[in-house]
C-alpha atoms as a PDB file:
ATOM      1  CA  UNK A   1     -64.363 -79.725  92.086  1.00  0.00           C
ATOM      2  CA  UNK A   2     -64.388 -77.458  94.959  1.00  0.00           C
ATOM      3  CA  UNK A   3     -61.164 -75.524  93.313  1.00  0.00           C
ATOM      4  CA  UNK A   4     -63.220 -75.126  90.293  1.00  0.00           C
ATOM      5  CA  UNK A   5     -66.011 -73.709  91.762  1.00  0.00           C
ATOM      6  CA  UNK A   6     -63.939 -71.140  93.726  1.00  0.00           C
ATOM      7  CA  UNK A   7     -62.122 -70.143  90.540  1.00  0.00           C
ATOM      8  CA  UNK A   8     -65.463 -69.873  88.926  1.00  0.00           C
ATOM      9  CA  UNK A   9     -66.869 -67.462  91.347  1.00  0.00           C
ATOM     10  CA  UNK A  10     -63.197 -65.804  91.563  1.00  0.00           C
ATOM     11  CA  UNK A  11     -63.192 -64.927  87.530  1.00  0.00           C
ATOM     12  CA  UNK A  12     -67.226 -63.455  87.763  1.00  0.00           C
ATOM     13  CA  UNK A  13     -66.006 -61.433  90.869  1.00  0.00           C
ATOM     14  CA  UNK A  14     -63.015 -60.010  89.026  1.00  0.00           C
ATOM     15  CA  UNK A  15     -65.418 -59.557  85.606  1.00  0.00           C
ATOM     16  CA  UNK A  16     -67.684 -57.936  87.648  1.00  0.00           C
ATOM     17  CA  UNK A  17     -65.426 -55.412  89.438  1.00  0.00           C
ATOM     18  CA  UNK A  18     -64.668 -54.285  85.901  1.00  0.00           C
ATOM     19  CA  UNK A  19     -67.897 -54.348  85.021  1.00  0.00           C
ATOM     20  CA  UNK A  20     -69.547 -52.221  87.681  1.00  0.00           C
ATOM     21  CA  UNK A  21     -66.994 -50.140  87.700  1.00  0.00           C
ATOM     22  CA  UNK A  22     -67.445 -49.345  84.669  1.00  0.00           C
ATOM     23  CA  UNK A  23     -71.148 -48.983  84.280  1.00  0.00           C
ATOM     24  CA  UNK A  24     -72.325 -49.121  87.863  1.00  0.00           C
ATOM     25  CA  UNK A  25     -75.162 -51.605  89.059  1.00  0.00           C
ATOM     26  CA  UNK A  26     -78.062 -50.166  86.829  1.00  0.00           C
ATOM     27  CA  UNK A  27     -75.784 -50.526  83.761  1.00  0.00           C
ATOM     28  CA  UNK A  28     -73.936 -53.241  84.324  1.00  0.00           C
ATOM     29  CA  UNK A  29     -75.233 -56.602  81.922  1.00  0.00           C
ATOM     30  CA  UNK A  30     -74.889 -59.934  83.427  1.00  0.00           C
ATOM     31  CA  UNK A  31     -74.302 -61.844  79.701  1.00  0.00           C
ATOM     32  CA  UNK A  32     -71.015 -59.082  79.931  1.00  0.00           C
ATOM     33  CA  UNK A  33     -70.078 -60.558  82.951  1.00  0.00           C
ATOM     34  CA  UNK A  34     -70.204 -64.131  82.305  1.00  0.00           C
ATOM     35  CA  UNK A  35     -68.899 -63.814  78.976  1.00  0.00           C
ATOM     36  CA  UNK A  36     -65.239 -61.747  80.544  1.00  0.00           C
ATOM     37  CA  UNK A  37     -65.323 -64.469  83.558  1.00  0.00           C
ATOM     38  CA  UNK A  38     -65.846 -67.447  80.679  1.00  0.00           C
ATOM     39  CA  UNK A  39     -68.592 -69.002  82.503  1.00  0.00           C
ATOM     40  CA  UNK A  40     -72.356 -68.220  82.132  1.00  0.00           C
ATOM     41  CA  UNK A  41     -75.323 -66.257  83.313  1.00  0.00           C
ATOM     42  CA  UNK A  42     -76.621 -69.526  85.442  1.00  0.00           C
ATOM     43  CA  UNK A  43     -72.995 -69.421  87.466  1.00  0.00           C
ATOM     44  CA  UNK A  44     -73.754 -65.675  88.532  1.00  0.00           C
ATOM     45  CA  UNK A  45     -77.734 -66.584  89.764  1.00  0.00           C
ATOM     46  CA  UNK A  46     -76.135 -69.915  91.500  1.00  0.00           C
ATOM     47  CA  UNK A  47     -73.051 -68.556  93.250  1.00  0.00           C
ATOM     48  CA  UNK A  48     -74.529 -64.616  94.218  1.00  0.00           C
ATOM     49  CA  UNK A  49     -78.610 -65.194  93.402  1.00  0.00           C
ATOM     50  CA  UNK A  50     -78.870 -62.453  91.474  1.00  0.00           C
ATOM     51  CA  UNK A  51     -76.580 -59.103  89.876  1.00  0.00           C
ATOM     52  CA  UNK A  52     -77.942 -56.950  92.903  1.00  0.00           C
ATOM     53  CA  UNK A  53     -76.467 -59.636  95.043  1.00  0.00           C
ATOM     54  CA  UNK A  54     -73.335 -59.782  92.430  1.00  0.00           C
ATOM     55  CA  UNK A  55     -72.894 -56.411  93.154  1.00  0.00           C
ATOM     56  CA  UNK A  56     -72.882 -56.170  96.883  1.00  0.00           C
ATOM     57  CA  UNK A  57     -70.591 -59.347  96.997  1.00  0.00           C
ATOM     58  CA  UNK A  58     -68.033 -56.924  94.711  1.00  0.00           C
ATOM     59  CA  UNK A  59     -68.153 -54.451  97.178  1.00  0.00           C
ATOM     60  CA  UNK A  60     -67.718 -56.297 100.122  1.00  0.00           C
ATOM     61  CA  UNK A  61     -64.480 -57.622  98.388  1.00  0.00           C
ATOM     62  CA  UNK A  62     -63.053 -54.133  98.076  1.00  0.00           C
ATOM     63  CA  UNK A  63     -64.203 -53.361 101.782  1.00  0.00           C
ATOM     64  CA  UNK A  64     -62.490 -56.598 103.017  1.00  0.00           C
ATOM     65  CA  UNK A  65     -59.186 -55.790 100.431  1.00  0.00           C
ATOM     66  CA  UNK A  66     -59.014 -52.013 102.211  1.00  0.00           C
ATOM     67  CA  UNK A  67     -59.807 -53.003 105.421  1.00  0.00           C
ATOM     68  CA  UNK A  68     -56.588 -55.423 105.315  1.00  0.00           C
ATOM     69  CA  UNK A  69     -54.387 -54.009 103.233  1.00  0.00           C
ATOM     70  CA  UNK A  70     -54.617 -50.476 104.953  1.00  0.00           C
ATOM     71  CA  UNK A  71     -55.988 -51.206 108.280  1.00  0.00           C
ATOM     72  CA  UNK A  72     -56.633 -47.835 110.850  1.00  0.00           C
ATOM     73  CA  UNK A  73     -53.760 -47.092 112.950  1.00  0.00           C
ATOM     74  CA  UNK A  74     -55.255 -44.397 115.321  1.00  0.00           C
ATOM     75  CA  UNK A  75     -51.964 -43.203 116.645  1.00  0.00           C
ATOM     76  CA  UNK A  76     -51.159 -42.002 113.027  1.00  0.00           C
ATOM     77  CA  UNK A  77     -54.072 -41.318 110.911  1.00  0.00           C
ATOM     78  CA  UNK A  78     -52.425 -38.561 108.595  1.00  0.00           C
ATOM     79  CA  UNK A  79     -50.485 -41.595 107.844  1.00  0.00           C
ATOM     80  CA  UNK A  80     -53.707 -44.033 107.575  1.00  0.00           C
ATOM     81  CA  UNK A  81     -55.247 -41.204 105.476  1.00  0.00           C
ATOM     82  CA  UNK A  82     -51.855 -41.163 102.955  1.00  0.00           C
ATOM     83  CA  UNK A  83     -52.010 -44.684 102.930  1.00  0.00           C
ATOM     84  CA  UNK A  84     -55.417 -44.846 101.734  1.00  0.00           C
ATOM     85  CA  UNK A  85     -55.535 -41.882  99.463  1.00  0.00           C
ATOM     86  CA  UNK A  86     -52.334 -44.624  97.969  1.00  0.00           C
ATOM     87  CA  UNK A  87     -54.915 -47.815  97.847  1.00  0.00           C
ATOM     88  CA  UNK A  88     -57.092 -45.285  95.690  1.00  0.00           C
ATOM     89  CA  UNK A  89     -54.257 -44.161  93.363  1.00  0.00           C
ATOM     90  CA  UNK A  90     -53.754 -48.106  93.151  1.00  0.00           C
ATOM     91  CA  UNK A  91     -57.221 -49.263  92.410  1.00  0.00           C
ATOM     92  CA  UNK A  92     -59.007 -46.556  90.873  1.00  0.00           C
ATOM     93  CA  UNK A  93     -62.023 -48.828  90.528  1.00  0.00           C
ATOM     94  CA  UNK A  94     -62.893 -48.521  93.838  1.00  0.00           C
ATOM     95  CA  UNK A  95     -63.914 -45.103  94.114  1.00  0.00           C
ATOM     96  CA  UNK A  96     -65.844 -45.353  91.038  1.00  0.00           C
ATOM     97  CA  UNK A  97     -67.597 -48.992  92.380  1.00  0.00           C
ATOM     98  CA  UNK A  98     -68.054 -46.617  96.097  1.00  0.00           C
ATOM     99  CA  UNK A  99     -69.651 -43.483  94.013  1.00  0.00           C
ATOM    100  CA  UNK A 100     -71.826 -46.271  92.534  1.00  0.00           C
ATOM    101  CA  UNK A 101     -72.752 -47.891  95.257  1.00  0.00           C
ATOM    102  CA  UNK A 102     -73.793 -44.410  96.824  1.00  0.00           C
ATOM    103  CA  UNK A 103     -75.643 -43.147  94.295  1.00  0.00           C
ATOM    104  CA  UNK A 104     -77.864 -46.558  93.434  1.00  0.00           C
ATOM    105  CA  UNK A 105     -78.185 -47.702  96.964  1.00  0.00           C
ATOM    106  CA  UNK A 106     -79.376 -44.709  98.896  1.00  0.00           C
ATOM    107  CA  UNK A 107     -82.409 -42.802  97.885  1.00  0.00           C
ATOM    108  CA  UNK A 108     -80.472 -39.980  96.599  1.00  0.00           C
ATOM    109  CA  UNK A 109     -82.919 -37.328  98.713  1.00  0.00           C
ATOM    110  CA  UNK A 110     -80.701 -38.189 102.191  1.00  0.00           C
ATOM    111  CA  UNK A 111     -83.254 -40.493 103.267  1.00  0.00           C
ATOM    112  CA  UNK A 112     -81.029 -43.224 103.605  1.00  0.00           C
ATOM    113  CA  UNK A 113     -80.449 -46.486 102.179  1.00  0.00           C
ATOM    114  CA  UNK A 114     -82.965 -47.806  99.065  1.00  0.00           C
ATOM    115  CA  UNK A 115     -81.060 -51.486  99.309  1.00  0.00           C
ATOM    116  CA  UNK A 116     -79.561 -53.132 101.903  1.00  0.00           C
ATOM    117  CA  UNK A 117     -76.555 -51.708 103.881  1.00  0.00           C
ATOM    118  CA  UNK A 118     -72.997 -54.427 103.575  1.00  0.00           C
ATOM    119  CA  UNK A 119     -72.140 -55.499 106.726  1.00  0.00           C
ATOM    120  CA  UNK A 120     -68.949 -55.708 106.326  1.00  0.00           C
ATOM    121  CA  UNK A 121     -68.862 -52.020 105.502  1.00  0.00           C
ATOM    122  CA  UNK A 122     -71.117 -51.425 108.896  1.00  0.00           C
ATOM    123  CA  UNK A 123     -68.694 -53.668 110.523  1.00  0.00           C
ATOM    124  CA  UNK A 124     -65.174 -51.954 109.463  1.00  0.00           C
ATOM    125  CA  UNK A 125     -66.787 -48.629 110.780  1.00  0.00           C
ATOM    126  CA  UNK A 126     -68.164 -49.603 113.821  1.00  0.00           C
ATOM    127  CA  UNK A 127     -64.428 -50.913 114.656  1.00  0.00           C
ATOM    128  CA  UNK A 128     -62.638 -48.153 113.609  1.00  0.00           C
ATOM    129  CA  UNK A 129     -64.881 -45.898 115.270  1.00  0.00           C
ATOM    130  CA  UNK A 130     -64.551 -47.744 118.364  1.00  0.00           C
ATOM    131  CA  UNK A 131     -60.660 -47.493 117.891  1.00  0.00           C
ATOM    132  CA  UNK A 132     -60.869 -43.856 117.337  1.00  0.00           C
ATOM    133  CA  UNK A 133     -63.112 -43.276 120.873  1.00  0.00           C
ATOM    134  CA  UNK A 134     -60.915 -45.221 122.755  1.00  0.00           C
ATOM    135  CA  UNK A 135     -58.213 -43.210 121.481  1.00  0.00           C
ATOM    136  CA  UNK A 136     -59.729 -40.373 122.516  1.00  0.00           C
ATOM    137  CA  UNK A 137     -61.111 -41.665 125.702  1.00  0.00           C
ATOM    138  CA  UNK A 138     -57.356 -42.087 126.219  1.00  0.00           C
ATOM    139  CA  UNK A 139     -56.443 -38.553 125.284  1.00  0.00           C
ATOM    140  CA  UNK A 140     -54.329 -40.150 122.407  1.00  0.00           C
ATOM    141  CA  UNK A 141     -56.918 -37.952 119.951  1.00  0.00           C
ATOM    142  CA  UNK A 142     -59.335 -34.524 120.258  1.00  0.00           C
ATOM    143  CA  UNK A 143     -62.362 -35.562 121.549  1.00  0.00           C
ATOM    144  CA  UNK A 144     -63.984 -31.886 119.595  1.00  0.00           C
ATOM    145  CA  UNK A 145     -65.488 -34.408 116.899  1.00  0.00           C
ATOM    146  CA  UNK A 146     -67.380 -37.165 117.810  1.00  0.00           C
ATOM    147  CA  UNK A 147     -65.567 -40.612 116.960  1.00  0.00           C
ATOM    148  CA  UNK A 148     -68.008 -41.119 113.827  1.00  0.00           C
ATOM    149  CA  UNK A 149     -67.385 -37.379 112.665  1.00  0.00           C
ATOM    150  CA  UNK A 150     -63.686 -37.735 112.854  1.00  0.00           C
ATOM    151  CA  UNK A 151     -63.855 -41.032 111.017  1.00  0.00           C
ATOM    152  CA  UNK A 152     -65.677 -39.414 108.397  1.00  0.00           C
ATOM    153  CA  UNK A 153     -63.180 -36.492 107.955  1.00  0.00           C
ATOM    154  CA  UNK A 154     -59.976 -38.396 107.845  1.00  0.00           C
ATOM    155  CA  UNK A 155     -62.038 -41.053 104.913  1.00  0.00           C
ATOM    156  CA  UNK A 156     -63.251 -37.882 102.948  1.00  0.00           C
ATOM    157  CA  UNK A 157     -60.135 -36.383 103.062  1.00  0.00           C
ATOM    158  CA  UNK A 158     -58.262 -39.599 101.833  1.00  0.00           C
ATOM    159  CA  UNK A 159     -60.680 -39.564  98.363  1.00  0.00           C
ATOM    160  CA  UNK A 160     -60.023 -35.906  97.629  1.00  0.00           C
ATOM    161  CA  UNK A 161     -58.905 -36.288  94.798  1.00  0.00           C
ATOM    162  CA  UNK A 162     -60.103 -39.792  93.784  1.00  0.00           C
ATOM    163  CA  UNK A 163     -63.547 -38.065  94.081  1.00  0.00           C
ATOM    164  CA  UNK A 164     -64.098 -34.786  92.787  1.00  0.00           C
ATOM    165  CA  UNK A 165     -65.011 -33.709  89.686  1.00  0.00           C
ATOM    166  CA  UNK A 166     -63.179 -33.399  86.394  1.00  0.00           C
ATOM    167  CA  UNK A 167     -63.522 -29.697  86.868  1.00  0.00           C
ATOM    168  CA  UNK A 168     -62.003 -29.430  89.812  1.00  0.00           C
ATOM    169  CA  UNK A 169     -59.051 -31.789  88.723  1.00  0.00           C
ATOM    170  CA  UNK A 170     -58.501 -29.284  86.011  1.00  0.00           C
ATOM    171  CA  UNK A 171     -57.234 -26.370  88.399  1.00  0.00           C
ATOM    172  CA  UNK A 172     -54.773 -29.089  89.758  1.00  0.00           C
ATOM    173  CA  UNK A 173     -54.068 -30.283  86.801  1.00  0.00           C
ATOM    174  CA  UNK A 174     -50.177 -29.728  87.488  1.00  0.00           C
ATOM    175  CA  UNK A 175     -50.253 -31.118  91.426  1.00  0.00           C
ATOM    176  CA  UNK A 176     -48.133 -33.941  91.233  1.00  0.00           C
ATOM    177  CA  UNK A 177     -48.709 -37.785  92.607  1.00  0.00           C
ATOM    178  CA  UNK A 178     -46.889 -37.194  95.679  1.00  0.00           C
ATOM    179  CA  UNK A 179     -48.084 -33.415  96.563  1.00  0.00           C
ATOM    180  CA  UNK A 180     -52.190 -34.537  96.315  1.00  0.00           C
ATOM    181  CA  UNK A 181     -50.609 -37.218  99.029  1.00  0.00           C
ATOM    182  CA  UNK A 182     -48.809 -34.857 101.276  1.00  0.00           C
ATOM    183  CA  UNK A 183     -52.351 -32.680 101.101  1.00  0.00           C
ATOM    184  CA  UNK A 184     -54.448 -35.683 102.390  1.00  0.00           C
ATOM    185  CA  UNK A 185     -51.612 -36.066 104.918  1.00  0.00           C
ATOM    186  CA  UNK A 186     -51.269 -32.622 106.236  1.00  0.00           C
ATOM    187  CA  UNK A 187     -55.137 -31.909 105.758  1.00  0.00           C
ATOM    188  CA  UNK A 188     -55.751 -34.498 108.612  1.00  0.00           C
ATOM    189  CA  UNK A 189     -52.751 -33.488 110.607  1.00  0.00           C
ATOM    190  CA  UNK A 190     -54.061 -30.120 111.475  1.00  0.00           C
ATOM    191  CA  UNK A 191     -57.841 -31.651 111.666  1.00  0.00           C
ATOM    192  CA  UNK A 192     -55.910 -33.466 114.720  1.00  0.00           C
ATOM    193  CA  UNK A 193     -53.953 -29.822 116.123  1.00  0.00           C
ATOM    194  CA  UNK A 194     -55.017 -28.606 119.192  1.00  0.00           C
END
């Protein structure tokens, strides 16, 4: 039974990755959710109480899949930038789930957050950006950013180009797979020069 269950709530997580991705949280219709993950709109309320909660239960998935399949390495983040701009190329949904997230949980005038803020997300940064001042506590990294602004840098930098618009992409429309990664790599190489 419990097998069941946690097959269940794996297939409406996996429908509603595509789902949200797709059509973000505003969009998104729980009967096309059930309906991909063969279950029904009961299942979603039961298992995630509602498709706002559905939602932040899909991105807390992505931040736990990125946070172990490309964990920080401070002593080489041009490499932990590459590897994540790769995770991107890999899953292009999340980006597009992150973008959502962004625009239809924050108030969209810089005010901050409209919903509430994943912990797992607030937990991931608060560790790397512990990593990263130790590192530089250590002289191991420039200390001319705080820990949180260099953090930020090296994770914009990563979605370059899983990120901008498809008018940008046009004037690289020739930049191959592997040059966009050595750009994300050497972009955050000579954020770390002295």
């Amino acid at each position: 039974m419990a097998g069941d269950a946690e097959a269940t709530r794996r297939r409406l997580l996996e429908a509603a990755t595509a789902e949200f991705s797709a059509r973000g949280l505003a969009g998104a219709r729980v009967d096309r959710i059930a309906a991909a993950a063969g279950s029904n709109k009961a299942q979603i309320y039961h298992y995630f109480g509602s498709k706002d909660g559905l939602f932040t239960a899909v991105f807390d998935a992505i931040v736990a899949r990125t946070t172990t399949d490309v964990p920080i390495d401070v002593d080489d983040l041009p490499g932990y930038a590459g590897r994540l701009h790769d995770s991107y190329t890999a899953r292009p949904e999340v980006q597009r789930i992150a973008a959502w997230h962004r625009l239809e949980r924050t108030g969209g005038d810089g005010t901050g957050p409209t919903g509430p803020l994943v912990r797992s997300v607030q937990e991931s940064n608060r560790a790397k950006v512990a990593a990263i001042a130790t590192a530089q506590a250590d002289g191991r990294l420039p200390d001319r950013w705080s820990a949180e602004e260099l953090l930020g840098l090296v994770l914009q930098v990563s979605t370059l180009w899983h990120t901008a618009v498809p008018e940008f992409d046009d004037l690289r429309a020739g930049a191959t797979a592997r040059h966009r990664r050595e750009v994300v790599v050497d972009a955050v190489r000579r954020l770390l020069a002295d």
